[in-house]
PDB file of N, CA and C in Angstrom:
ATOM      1  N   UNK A   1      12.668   5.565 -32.567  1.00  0.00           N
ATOM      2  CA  UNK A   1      12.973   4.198 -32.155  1.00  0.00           C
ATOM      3  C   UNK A   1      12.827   3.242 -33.332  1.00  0.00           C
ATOM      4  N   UNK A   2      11.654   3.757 -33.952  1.00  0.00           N
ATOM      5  CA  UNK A   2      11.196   2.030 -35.195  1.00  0.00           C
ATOM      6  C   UNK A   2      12.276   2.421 -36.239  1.00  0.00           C
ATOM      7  N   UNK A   3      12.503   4.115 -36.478  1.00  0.00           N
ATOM      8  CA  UNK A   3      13.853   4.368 -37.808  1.00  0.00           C
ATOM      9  C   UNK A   3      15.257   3.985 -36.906  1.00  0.00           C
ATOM     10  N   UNK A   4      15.653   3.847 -35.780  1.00  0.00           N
ATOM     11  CA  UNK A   4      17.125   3.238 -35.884  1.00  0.00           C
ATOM     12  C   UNK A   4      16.746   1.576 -36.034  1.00  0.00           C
ATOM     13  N   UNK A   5      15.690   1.322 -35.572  1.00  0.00           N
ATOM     14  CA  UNK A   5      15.800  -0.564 -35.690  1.00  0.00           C
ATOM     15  C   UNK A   5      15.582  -0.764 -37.459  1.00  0.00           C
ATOM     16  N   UNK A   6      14.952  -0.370 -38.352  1.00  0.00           N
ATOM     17  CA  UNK A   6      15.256  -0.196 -39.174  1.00  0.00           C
ATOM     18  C   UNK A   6      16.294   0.462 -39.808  1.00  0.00           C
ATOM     19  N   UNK A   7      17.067   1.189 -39.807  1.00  0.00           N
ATOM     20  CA  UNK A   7      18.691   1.347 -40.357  1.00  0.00           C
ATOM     21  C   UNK A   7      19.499   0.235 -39.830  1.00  0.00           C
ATOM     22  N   UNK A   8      19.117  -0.411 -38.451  1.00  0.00           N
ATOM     23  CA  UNK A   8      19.743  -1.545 -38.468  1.00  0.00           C
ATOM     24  C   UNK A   8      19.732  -2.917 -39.042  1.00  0.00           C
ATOM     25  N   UNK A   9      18.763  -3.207 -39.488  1.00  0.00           N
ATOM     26  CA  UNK A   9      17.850  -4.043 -39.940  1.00  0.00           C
ATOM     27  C   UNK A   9      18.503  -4.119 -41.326  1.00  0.00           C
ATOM     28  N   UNK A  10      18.391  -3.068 -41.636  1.00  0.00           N
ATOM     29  CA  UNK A  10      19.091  -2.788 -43.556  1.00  0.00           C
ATOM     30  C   UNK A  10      20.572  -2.591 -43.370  1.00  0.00           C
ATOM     31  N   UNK A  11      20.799  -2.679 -42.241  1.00  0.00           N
ATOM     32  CA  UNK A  11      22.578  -2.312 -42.324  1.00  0.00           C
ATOM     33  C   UNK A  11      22.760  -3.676 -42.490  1.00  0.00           C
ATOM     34  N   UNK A  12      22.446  -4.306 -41.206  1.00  0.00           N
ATOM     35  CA  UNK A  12      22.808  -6.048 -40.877  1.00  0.00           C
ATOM     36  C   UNK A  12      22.522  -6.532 -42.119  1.00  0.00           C
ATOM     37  N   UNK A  13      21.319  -6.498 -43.294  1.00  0.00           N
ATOM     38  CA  UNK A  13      21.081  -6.835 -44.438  1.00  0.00           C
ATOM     39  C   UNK A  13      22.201  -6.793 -45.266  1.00  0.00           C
ATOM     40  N   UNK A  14      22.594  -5.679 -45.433  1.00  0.00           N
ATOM     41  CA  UNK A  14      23.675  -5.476 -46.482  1.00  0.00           C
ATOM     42  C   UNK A  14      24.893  -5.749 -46.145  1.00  0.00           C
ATOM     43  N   UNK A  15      25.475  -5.670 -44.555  1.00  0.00           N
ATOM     44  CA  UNK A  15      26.262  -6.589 -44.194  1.00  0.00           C
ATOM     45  C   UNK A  15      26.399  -8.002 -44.724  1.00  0.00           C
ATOM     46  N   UNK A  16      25.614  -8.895 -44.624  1.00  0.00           N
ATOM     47  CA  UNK A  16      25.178 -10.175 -45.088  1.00  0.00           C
ATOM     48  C   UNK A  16      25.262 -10.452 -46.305  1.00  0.00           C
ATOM     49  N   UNK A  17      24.852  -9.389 -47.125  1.00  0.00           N
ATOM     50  CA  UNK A  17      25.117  -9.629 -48.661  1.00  0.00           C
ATOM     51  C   UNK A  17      26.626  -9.273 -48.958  1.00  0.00           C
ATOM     52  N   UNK A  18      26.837  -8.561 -48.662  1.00  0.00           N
ATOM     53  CA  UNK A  18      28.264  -8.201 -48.935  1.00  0.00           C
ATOM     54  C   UNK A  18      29.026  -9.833 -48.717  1.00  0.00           C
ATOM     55  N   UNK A  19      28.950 -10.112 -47.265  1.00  0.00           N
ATOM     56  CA  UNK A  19      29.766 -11.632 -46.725  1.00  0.00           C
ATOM     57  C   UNK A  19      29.345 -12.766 -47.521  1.00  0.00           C
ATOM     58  N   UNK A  20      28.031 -12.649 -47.678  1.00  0.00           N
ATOM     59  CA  UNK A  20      27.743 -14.491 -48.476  1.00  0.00           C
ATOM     60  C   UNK A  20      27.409 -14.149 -50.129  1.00  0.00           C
ATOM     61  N   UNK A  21      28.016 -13.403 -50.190  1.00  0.00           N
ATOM     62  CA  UNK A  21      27.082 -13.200 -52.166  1.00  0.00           C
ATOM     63  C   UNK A  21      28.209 -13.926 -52.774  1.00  0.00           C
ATOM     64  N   UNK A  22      29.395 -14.471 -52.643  1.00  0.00           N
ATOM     65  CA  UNK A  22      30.053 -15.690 -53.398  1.00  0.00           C
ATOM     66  C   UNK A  22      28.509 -16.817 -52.822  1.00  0.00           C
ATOM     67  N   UNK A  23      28.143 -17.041 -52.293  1.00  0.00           N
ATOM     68  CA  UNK A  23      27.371 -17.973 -51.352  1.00  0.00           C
ATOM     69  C   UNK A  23      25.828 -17.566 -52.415  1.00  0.00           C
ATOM     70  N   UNK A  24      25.474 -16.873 -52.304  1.00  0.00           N
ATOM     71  CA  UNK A  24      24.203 -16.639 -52.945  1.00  0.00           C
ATOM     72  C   UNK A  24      24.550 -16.938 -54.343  1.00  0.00           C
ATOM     73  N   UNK A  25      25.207 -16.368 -54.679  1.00  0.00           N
ATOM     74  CA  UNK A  25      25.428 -16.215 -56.465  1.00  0.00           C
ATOM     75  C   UNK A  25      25.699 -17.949 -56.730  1.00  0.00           C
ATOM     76  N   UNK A  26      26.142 -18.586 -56.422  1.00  0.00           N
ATOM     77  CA  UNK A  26      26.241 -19.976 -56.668  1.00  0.00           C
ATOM     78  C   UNK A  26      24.782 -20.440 -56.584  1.00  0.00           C
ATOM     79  N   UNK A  27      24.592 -20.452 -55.523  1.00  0.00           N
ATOM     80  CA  UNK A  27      22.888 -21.126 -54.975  1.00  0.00           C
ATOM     81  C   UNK A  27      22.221 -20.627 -56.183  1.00  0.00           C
ATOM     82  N   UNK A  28      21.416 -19.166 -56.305  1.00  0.00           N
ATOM     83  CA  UNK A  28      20.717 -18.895 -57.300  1.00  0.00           C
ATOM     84  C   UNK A  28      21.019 -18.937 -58.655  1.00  0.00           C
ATOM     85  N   UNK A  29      22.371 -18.579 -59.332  1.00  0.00           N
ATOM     86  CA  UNK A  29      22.946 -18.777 -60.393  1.00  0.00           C
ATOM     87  C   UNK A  29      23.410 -19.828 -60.855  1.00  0.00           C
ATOM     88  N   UNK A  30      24.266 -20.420 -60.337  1.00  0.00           N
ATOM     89  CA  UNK A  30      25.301 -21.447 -60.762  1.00  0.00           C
ATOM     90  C   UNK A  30      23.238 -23.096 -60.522  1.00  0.00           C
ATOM     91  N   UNK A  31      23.140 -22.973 -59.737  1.00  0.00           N
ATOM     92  CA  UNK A  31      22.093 -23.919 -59.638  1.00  0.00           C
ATOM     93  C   UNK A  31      20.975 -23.754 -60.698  1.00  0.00           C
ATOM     94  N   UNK A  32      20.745 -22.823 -60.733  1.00  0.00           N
ATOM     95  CA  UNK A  32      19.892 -22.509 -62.307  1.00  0.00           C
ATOM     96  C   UNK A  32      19.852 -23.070 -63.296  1.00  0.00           C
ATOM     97  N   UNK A  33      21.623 -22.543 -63.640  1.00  0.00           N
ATOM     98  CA  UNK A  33      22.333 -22.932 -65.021  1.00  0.00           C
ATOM     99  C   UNK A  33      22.244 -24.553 -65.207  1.00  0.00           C
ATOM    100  N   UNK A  34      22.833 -25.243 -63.548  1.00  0.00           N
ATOM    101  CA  UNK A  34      22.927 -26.626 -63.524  1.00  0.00           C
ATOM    102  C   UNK A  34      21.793 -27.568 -63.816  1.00  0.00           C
ATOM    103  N   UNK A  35      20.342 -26.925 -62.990  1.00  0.00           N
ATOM    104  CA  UNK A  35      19.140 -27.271 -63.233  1.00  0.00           C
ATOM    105  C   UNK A  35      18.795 -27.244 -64.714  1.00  0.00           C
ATOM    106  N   UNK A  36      18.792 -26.282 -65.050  1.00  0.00           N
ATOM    107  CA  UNK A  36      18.426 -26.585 -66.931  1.00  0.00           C
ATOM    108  C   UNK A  36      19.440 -27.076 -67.658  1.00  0.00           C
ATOM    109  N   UNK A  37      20.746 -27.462 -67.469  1.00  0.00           N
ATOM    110  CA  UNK A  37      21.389 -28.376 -68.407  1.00  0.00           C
ATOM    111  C   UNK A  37      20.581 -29.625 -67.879  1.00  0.00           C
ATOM    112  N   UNK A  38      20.466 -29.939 -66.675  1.00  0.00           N
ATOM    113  CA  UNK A  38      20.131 -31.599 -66.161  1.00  0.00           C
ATOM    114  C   UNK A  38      18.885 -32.120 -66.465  1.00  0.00           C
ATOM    115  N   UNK A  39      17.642 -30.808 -67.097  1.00  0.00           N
ATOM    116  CA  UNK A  39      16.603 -31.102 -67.605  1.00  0.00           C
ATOM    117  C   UNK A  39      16.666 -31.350 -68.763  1.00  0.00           C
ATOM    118  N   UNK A  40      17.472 -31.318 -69.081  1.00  0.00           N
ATOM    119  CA  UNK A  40      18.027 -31.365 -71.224  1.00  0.00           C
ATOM    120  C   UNK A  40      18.391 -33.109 -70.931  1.00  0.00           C
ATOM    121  N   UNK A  41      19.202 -32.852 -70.108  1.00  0.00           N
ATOM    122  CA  UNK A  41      19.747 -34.586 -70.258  1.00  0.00           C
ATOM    123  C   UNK A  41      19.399 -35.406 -69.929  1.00  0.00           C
ATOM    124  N   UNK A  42      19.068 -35.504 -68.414  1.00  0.00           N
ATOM    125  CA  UNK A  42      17.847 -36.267 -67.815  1.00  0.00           C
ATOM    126  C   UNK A  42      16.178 -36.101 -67.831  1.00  0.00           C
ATOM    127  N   UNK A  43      15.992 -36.671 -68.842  1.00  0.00           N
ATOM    128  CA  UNK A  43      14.078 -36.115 -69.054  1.00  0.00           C
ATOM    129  C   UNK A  43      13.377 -37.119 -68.458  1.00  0.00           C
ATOM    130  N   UNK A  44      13.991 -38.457 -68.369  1.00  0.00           N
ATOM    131  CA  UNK A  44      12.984 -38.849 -67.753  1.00  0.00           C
ATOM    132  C   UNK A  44      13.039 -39.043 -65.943  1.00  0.00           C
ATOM    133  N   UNK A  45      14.209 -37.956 -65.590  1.00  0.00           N
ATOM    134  CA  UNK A  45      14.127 -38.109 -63.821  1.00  0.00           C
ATOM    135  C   UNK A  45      12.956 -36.929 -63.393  1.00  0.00           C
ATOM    136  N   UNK A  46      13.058 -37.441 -61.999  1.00  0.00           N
ATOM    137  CA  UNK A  46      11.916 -36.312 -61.526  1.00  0.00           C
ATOM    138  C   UNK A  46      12.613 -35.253 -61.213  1.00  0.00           C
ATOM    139  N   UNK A  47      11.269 -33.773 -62.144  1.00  0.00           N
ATOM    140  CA  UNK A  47      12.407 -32.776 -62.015  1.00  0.00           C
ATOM    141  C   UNK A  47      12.403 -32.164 -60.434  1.00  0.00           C
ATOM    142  N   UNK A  48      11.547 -32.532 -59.276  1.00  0.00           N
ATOM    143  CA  UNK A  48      11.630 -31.687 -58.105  1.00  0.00           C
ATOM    144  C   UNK A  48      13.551 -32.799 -57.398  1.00  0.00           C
ATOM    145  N   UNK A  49      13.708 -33.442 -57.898  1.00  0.00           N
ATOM    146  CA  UNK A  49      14.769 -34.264 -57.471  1.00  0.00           C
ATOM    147  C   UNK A  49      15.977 -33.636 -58.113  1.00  0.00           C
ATOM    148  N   UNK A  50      15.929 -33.594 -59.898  1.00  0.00           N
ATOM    149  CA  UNK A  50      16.837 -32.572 -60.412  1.00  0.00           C
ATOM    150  C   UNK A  50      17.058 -31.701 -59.911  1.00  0.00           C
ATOM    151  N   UNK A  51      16.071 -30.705 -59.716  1.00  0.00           N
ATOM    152  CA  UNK A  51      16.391 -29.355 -58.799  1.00  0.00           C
ATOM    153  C   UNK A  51      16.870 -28.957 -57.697  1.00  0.00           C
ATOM    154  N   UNK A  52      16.337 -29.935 -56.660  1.00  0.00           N
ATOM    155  CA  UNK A  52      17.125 -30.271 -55.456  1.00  0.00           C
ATOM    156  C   UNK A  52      18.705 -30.525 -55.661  1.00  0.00           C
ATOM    157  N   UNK A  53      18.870 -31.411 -56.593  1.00  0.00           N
ATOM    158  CA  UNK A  53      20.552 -32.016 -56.708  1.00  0.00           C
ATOM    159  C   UNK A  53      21.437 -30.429 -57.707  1.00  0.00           C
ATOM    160  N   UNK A  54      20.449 -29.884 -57.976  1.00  0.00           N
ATOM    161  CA  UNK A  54      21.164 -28.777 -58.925  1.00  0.00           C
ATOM    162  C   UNK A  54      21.182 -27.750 -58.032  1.00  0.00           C
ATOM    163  N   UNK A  55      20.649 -27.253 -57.670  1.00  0.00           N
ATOM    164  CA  UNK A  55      20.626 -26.081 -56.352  1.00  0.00           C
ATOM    165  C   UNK A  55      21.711 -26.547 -55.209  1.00  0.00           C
ATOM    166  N   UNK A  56      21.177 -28.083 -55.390  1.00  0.00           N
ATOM    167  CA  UNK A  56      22.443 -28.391 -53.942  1.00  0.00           C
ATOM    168  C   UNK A  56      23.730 -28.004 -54.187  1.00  0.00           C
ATOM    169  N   UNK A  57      24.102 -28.356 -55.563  1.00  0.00           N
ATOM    170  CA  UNK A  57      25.756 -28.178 -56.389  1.00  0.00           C
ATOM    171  C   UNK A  57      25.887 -27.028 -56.519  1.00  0.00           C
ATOM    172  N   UNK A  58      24.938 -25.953 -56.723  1.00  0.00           N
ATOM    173  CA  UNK A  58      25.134 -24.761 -57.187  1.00  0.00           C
ATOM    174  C   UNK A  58      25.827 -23.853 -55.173  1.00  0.00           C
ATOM    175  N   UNK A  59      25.049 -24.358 -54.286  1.00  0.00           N
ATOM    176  CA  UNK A  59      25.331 -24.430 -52.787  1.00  0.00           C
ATOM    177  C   UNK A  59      26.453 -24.465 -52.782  1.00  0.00           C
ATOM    178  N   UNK A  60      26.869 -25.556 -53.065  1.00  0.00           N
ATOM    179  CA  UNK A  60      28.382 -26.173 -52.865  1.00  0.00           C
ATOM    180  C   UNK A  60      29.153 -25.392 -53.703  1.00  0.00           C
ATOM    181  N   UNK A  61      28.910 -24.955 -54.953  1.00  0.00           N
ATOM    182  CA  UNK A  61      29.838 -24.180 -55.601  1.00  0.00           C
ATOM    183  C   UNK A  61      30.072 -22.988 -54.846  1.00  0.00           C
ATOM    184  N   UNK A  62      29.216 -22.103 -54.452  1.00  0.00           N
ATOM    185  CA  UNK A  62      29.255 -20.858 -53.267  1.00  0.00           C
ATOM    186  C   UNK A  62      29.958 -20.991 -52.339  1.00  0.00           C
ATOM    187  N   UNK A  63      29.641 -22.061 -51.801  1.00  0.00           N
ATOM    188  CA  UNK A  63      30.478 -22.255 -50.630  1.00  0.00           C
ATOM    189  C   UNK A  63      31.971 -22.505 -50.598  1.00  0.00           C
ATOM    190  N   UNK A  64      32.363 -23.225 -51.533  1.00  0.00           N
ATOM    191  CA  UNK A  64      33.457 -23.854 -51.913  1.00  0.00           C
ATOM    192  C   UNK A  64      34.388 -22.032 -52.948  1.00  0.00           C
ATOM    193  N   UNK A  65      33.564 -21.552 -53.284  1.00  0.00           N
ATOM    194  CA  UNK A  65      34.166 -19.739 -53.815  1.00  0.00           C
ATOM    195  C   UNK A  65      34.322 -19.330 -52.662  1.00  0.00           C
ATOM    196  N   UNK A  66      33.264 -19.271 -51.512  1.00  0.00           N
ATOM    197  CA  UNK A  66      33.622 -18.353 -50.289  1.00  0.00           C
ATOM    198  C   UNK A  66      34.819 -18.709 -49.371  1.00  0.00           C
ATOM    199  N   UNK A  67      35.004 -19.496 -49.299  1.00  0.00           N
ATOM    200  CA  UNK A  67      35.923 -20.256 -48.322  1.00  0.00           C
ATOM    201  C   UNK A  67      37.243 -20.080 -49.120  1.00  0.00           C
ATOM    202  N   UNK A  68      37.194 -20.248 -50.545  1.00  0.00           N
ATOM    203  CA  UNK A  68      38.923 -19.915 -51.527  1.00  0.00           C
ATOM    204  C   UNK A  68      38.639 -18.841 -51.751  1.00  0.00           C
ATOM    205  N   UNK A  69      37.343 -17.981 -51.459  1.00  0.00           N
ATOM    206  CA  UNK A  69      37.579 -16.634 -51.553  1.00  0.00           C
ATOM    207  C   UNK A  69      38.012 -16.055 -53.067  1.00  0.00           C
ATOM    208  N   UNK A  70      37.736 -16.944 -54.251  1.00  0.00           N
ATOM    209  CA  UNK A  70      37.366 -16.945 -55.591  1.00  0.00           C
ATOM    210  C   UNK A  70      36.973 -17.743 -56.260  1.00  0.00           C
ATOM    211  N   UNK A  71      36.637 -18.001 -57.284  1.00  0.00           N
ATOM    212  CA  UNK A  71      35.630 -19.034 -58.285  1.00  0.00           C
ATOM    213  C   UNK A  71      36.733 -20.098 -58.466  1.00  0.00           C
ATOM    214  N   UNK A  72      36.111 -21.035 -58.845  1.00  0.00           N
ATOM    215  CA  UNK A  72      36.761 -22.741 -59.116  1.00  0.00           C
ATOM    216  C   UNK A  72      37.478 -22.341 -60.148  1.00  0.00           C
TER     217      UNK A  72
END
């Protein structure tokens, strides 16, 4: 019983990655990249505010790949 709810568990997982990884890869990547250029340029904003606005764009970039279903 606990090994099929687990094969399901990791199926539905990798299901999910497969569907949103344009979606992830923006969020974690593309927001990264954005976050440390915006700390170079803006030094004196607050960086939990930078990060927020850089992660958010990096969001939006994912989202905006998943939906055209390739990169900008």
């Amino acid at each position: 019983m606990i090994k099929n709810t687990t094969k399901a568990w990791v199926a539905a997982l990798f299901e999910h990655a497969e569907e949103w990884k344009m979606v992830w890869f923006g969020l974690i990547f593309w927001g990264s990249v954005i976050f440390a250029l915006a700390e170079q340029v803006f030094t004196s904003v607050n960086p939990w505010l930078l990060g927020s606005l850089a992660y958010l764009a990096g969001l939006v970039l994912g989202i905006a790949a998943k939906l055209r279903r390739r990169w900008v």
